[in-house]
Protein backbone atom coordinates (compact mmCIF):
# COMPACT_ATOMS: atom_id res chain seq x y z
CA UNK A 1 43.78 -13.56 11.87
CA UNK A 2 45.27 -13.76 12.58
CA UNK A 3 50.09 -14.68 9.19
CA UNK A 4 54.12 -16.56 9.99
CA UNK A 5 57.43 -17.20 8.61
CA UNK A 6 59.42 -20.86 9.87
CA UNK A 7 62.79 -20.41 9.76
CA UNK A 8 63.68 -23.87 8.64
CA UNK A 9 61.38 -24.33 5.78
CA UNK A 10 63.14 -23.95 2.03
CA UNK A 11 61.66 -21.67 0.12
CA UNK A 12 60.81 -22.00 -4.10
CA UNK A 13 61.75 -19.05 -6.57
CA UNK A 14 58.85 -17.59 -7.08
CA UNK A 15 57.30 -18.63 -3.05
CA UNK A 16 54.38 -19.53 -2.65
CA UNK A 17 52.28 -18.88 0.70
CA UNK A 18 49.56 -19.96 3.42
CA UNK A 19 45.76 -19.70 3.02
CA UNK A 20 46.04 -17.64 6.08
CA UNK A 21 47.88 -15.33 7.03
CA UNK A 22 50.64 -16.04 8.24
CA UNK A 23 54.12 -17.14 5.97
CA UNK A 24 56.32 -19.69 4.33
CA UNK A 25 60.59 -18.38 3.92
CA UNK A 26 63.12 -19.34 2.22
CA UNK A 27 65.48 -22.77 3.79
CA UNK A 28 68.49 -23.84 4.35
CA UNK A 29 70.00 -27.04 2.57
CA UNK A 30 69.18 -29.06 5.81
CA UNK A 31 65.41 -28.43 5.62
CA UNK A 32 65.83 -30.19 2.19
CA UNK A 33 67.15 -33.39 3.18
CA UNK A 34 64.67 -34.65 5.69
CA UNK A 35 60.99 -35.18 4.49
CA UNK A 36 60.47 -31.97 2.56
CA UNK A 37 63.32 -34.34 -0.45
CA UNK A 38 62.20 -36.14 -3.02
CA UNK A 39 60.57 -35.03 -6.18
CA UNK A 40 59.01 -38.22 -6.63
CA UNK A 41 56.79 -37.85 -2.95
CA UNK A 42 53.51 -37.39 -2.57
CA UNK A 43 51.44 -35.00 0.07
CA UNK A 44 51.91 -36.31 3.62
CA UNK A 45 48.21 -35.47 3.77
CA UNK A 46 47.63 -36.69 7.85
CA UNK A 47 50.50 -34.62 8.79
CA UNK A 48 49.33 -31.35 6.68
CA UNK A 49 46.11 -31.99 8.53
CA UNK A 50 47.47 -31.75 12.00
CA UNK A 51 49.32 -28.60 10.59
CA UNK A 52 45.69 -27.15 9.45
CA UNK A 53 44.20 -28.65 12.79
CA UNK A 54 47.04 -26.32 14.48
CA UNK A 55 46.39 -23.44 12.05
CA UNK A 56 42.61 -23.51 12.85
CA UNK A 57 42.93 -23.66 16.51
CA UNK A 58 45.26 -20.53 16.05
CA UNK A 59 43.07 -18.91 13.89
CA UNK A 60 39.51 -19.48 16.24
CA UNK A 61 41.64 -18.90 19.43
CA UNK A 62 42.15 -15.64 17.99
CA UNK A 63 38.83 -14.74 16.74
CA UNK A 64 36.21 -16.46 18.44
CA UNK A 65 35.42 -13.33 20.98
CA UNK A 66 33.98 -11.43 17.79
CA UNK A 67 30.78 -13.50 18.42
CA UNK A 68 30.77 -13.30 21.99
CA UNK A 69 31.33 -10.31 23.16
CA UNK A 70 27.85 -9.68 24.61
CA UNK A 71 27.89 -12.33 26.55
CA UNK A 72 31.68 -11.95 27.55
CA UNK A 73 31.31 -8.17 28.59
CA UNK A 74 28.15 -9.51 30.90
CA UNK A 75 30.21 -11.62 32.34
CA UNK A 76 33.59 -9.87 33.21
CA UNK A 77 31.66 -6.73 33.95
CA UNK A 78 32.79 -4.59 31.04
CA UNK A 79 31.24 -3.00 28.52
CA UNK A 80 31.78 -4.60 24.93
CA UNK A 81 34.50 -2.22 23.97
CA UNK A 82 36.63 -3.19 26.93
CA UNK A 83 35.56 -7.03 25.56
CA UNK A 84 36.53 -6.48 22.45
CA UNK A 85 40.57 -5.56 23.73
CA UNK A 86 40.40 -9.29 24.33
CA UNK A 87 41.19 -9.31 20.62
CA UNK A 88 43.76 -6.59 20.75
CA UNK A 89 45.75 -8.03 23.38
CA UNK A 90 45.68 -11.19 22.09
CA UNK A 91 47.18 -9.67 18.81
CA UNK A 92 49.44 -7.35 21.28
CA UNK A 93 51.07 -10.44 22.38
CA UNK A 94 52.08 -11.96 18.75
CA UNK A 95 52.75 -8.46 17.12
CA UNK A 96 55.25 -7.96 20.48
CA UNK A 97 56.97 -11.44 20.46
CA UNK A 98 56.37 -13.22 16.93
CA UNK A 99 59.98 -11.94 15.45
CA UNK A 100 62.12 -12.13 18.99
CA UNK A 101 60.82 -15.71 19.63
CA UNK A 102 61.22 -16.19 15.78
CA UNK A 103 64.90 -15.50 16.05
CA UNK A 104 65.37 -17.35 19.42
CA UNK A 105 63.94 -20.49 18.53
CA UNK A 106 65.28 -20.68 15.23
CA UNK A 107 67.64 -23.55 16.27
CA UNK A 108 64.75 -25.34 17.82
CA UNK A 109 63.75 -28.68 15.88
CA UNK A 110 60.05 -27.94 14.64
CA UNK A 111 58.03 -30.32 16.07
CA UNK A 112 59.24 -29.72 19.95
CA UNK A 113 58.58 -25.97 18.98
CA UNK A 114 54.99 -26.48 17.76
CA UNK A 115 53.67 -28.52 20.56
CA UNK A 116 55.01 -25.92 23.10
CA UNK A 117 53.03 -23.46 20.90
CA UNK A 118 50.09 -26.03 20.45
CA UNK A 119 50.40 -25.87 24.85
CA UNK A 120 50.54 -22.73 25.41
CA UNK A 121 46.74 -22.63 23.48
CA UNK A 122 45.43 -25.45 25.61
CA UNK A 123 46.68 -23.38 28.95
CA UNK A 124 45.48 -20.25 27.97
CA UNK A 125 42.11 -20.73 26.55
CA UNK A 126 40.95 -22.68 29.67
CA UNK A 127 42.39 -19.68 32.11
CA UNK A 128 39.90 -18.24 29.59
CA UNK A 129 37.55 -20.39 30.18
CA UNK A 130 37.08 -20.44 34.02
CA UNK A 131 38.37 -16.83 34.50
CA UNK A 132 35.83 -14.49 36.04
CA UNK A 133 38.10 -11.52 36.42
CA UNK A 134 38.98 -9.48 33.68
CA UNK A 135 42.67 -8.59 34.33
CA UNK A 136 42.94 -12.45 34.44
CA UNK A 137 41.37 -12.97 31.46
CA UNK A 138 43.39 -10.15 29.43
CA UNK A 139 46.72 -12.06 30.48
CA UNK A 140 45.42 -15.61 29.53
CA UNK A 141 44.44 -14.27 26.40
CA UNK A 142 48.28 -12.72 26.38
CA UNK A 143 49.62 -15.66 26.67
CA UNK A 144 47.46 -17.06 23.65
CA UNK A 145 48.59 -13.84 21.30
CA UNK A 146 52.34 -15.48 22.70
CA UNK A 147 51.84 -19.00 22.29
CA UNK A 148 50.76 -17.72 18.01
CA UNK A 149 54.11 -15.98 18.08
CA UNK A 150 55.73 -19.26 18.15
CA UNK A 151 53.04 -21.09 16.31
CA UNK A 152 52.94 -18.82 13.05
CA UNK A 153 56.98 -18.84 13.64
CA UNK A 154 56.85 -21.68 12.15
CA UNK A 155 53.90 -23.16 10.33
CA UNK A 156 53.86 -21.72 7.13
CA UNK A 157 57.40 -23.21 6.34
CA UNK A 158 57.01 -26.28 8.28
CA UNK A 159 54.17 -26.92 6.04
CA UNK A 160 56.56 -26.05 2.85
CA UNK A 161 58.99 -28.12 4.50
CA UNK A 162 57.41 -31.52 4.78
CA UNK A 163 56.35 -31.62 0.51
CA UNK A 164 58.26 -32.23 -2.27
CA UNK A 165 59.45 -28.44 -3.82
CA UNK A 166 57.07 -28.78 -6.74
CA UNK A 167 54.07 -29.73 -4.11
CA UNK A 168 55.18 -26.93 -1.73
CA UNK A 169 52.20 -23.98 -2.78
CA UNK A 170 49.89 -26.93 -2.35
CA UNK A 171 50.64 -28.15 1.02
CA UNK A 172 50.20 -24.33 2.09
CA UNK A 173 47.15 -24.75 0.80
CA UNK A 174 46.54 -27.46 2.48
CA UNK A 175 47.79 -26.59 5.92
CA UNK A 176 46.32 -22.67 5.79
CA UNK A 177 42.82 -24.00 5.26
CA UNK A 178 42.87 -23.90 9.02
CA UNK A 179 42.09 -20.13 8.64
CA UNK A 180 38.90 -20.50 6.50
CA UNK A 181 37.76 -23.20 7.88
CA UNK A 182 38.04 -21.50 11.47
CA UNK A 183 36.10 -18.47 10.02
CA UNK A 184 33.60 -20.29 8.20
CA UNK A 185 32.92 -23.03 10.99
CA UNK A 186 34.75 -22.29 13.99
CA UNK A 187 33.31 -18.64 14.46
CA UNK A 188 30.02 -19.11 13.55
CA UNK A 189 29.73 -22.73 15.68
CA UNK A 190 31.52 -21.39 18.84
CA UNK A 191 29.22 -18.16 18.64
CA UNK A 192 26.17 -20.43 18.38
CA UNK A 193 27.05 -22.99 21.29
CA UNK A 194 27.99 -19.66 23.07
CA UNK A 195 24.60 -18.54 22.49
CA UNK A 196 23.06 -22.25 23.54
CA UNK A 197 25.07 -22.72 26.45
CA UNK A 198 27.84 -20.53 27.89
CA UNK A 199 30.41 -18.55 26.50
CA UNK A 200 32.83 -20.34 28.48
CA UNK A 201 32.20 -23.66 26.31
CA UNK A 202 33.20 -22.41 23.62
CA UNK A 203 37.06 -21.68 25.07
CA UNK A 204 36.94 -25.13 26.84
CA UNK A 205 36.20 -27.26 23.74
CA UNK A 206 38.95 -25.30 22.12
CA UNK A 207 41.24 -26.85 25.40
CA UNK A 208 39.83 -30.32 24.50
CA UNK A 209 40.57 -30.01 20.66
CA UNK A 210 43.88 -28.75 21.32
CA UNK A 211 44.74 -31.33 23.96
CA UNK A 212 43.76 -34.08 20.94
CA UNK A 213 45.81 -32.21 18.75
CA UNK A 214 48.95 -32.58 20.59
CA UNK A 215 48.38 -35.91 20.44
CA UNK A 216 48.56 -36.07 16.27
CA UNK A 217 50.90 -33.71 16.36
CA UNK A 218 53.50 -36.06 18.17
CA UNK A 219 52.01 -39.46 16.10
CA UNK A 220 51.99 -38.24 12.70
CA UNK A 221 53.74 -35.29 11.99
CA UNK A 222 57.46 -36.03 10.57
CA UNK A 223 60.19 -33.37 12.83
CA UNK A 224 62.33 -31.33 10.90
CA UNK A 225 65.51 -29.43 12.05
CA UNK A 226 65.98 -25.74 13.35
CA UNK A 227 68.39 -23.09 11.24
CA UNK A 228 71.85 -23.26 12.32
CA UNK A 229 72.92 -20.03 13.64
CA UNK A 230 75.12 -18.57 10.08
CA UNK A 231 71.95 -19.22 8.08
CA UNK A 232 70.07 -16.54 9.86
CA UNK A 233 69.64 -13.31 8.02
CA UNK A 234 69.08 -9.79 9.76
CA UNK A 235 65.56 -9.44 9.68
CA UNK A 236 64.97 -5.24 9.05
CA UNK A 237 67.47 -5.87 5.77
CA UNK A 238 64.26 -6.72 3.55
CA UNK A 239 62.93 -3.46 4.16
CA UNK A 240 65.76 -2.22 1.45
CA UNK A 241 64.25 -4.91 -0.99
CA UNK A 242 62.13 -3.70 -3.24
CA UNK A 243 58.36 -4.24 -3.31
CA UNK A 244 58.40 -5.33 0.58
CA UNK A 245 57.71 -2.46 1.95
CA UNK A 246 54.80 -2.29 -0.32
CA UNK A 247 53.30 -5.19 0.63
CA UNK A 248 53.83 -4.38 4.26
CA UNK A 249 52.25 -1.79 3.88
CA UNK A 250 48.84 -2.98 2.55
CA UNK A 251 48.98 -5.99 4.97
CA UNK A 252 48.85 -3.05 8.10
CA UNK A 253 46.21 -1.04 6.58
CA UNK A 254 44.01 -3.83 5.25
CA UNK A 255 44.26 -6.04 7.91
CA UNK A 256 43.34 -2.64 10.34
CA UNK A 257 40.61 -2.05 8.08
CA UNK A 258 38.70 -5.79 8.15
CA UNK A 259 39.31 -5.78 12.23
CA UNK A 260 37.92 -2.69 12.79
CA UNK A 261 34.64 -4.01 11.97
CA UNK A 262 35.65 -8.10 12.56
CA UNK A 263 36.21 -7.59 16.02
CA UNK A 264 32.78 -5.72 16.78
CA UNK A 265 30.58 -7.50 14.85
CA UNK A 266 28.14 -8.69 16.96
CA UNK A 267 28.14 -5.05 18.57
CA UNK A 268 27.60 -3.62 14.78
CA UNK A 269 24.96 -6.45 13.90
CA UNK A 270 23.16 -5.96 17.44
CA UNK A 271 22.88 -1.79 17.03
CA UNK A 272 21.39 -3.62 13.50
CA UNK A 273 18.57 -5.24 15.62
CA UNK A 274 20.24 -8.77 14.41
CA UNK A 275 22.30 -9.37 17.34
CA UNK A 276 20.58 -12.99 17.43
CA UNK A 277 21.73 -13.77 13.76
CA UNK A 278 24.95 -13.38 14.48
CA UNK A 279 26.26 -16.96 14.29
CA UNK A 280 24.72 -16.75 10.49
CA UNK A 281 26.32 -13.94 9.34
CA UNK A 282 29.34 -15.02 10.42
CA UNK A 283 28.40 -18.37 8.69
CA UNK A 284 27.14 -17.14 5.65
CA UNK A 285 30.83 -14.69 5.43
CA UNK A 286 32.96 -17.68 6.43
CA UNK A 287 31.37 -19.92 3.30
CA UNK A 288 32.09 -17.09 1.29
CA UNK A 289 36.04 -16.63 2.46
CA UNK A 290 36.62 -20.62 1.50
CA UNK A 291 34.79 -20.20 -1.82
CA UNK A 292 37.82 -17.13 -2.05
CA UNK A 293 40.23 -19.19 -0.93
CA UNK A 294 39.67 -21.64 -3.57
CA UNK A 295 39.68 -19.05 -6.27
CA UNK A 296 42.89 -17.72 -4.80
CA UNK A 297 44.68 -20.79 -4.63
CA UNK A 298 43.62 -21.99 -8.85
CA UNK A 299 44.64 -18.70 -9.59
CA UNK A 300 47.23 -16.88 -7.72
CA UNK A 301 50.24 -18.35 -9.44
CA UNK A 302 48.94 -16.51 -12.66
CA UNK A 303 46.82 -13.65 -11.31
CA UNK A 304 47.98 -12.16 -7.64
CA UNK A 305 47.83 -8.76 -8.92
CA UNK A 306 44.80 -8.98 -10.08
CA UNK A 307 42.90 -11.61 -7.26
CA UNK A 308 44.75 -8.24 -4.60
CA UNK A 309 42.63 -5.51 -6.56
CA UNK A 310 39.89 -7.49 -6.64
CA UNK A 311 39.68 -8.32 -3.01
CA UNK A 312 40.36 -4.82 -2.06
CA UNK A 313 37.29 -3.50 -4.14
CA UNK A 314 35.14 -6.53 -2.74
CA UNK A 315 35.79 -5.70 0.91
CA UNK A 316 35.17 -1.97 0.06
CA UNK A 317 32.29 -2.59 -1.81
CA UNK A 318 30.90 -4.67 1.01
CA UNK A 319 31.84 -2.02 3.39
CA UNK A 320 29.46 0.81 1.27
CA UNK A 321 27.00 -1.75 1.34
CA UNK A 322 26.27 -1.80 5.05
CA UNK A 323 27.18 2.18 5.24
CA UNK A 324 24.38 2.71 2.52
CA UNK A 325 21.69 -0.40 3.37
CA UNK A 326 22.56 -2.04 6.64
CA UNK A 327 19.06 -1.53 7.68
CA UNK A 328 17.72 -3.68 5.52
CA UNK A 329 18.53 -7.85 6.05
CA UNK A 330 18.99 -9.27 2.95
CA UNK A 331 21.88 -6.54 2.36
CA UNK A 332 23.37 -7.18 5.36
CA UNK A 333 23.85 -10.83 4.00
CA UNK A 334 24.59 -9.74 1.23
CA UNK A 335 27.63 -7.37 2.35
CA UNK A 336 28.33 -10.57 4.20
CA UNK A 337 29.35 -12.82 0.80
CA UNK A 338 31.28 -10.07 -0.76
CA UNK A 339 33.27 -9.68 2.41
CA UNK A 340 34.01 -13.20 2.33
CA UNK A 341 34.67 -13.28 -0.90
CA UNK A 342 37.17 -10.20 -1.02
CA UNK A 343 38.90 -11.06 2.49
CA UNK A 344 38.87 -15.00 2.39
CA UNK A 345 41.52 -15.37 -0.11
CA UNK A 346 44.13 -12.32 1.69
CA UNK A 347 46.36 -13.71 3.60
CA UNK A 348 47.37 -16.15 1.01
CA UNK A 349 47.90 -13.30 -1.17
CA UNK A 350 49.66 -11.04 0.38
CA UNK A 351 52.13 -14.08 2.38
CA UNK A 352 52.41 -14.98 -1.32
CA UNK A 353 53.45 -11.56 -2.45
CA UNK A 354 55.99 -10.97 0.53
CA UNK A 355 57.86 -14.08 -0.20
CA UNK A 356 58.52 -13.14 -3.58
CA UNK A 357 58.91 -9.51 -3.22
CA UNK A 358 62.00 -10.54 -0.32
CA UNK A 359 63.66 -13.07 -2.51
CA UNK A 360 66.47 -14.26 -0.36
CA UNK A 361 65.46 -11.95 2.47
CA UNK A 362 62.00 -13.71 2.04
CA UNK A 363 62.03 -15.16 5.93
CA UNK A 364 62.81 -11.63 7.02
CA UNK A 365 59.97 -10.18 5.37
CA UNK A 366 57.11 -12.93 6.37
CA UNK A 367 58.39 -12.42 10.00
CA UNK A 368 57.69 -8.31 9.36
CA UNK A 369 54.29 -9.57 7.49
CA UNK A 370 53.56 -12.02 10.42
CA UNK A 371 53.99 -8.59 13.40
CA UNK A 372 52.61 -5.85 11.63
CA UNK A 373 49.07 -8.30 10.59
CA UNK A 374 48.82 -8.21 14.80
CA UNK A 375 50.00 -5.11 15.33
CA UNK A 376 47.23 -4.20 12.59
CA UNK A 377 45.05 -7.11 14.63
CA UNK A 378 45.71 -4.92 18.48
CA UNK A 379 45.32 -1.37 16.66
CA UNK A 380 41.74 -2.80 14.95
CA UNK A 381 40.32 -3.76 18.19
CA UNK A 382 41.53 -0.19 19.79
CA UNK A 383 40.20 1.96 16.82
CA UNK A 384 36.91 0.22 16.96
CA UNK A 385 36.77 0.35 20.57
CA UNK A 386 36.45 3.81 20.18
CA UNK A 387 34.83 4.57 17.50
CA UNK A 388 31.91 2.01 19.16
CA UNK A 389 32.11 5.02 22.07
CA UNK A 390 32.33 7.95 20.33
CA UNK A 391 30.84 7.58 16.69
CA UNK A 392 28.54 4.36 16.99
CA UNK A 393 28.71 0.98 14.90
CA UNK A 394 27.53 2.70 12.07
CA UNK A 395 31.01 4.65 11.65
CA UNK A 396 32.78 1.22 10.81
CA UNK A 397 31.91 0.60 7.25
CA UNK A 398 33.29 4.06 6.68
CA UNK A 399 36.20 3.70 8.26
CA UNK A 400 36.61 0.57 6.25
CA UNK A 401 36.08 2.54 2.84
CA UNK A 402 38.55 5.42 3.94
CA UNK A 403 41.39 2.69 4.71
CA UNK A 404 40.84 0.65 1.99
CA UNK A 405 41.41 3.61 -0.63
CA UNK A 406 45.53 4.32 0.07
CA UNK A 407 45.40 0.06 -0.09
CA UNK A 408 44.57 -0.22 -3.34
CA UNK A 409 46.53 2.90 -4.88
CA UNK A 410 49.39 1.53 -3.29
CA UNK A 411 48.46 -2.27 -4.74
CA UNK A 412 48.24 -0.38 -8.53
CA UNK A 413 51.45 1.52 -8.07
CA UNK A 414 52.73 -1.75 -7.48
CA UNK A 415 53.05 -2.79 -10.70
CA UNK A 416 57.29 -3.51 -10.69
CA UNK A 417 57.59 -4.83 -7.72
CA UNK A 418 55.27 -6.27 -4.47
CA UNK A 419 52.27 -7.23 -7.09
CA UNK A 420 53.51 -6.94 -10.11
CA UNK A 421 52.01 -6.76 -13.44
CA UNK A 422 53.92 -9.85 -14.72
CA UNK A 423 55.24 -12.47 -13.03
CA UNK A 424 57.48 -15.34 -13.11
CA UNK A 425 56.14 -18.31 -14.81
CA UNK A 426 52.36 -16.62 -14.81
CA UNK A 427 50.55 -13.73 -15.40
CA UNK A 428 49.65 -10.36 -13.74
């Protein structure tokens, strides 16, 4: 999961954000005049799609080895914690690039920047595909955590870019559905034709998807210019805004705290003695995160203080659940839909909360927001690496509880600024 700022994308007074994770910013007066002007427009809806299609390909690239790992590990002749670094390095390779290639490409016109991104995906994920070594496949999957560096660079505010301002939150909406819909179908579906066939046809219909892609990318999606080089703002100076620091803070810890268990999954559900229902669980927590993101997005105009406590407490209580009752199915399922529900709606959130906590610094802050989710993503697939070796799966919904709790204290102390008790034009 793994959140990104564009550089050229305008951004509204209060901002909204993506679906996903990754982040809108604030734009310059030449994102306004190409197709992002006009009150009077409506939704480019195909070209939105492509964004989502881009989003969810991001999204699955980054996640599908939760549900495979078994079969991966086999494989590349590694045990499943080694397997599951293919998540950390993946995340490794945004958290280490997504700001540096952020600011170099920040001249580059948006649509030649997102089909490099959108090929650096199709390369990577069939080295993944047809690799049998593992150093191999750690680099490909590198290059993948690389090619999202420049792909959540930009989406969020390309996105923001192409609507009219008063249609902006909803074309986030529209284009961050990729993330949902890449937990709630992509996961589940590649686990399952992992399961049916190979492993390794899961990355390669990811190649063929993303070679389509590139295709509707270049027919339907309108270009919009680069930042020239005075209207780009140190990044570290939102750290002195206040209320960003905040919310950085609770996107590291909370997005450590979901990955921990994320990642391992199918390790955690197989100790469980349901390593064959994985595909469902996933399934059943993936329906839950859209029916989340659909709450979040009718609501978090009036109510993101409120949706941010909630989805803290739902992911914690979730977490209790399978600490206290994993051993029974129906709980497990359970602790499943109140995950979804709690985590599904997140990254909209807190992208939401960053942009208007940084103001005019809001680019700097999604591109902080956008490194530490992945640094958060590589240090999630580490920590559960070893607590999988030292403690056992059963550790990880504790571990979830125990990070969760500075979360939400910091989420209620947050009541000026970050997620703030009242806000403009809503509620708490």
């Amino acid at each position: 999961m793994s959140a990104a700022p564009d550089t050229a994308a305008e951004a509204p007074r209060p901002r909204p954000a993506p679906t996903p994770a990754p982040a809108p910013v604030p734009a310059p007066a030449s994102a306004t005049a190409g197709p992002g002007a006009g009150e009077d427009r409506k939704l480019p809806l195909l070209a939105l799609l492509a964004l989502a299609t881009a989003v969810f390909v991001t999204s699955l690239t980054e996640t599908l080895p939760a549900g495979l790992l078994p079969a991966m590990s086999g494989d590349l002749g590694v045990g499943e914690p080694a397997a599951g670094q293919t998540v950390t390095v993946y995340a490794l390779g945004t958290a280490l690039t997504a700001i540096p290639l952020a600011a170099a490409t920040a001249g580059w016109r948006r649509k030649r920047l997102l089909l490099t991104a959108m090929a650096g995906f199709a390369a990577a994920n069939t080295v993944t595909a047809v690799s049998s070594a593992y150093g191999l496949t750690m680099a490909a999957r590198f290059v993948a955590g690389v090619a999202a560096g420049l792909a959540w660079a930009l989406l969020a505010g390309y996105a923001r870019g192409l609507a009219p301002e008063r249609l902006r939150g909803r074309a986030l909406a529209v284009a961050m559905a990729g993330i949902p819909v890449a937990l709630s179908l992509g996961v589940p579906a590649g686990t399952y034709l992992g399961k049916v066939t190979d492993w390794r046809v899961s990355f390669l219909v990811m190649t063929g998807l993303t070679v389509l892609l590139l295709g509707w990318i270049a027919a339907a999606v309108p270009d919009l210019p680069g930042r020239r080089s005075g209207e780009r703002p140190p990044m570290l100076r939102a750290l002195r805004v206040p209320g960003v620091p905040a919310v950085l803070f609770v996107t590291l810890v909370f997005v450590l705290a979901h990955t921990v268990l994320y990642a391992y999954v199918a390790a955690f559900l197989g100790d469980l003695g349901m390593g064959d229902s994985t595909d469902l669980v996933l399934l059943v927590f993936g329906a839950a995160s859209l029916v989340s993101i659909w709450i979040v997005g009718a609501a978090i105009h009036r109510r993101l203080r409120l949706l941010t406590v909630a989805g803290t407490l739902l992911v914690a209580a979730a977490a209790a659940l399978l600490g206290l009752l994993a051993g029974h199915p129906v709980f497990v399922y359970l602790a499943a839909v109140l995950w979804g529900l709690g985590w599904g709606g997140v990254p909209t959130l807190l992208q939401t909360a960053a942009g208007e906590a940084g103001g005019a610094q809001a680019d700097s802050a999604q591109a902080m927001l956008v490194t530490l989710w992945n640094v958060a993503m590589a240090a999630g697939g580490v920590l559960g690496g070893v607590l999988l070796d030292t403690a056992g799966s059963g550790s990880f919904p504790w571990t979830l509880v125990a990070l969760l709790v500075p979360v939400l204290a910091v989420v209620l102390r947050s009541r000026a600024h970050g997620f703030p008790a009242r806000r403009a034009g809503g509620a708490a």
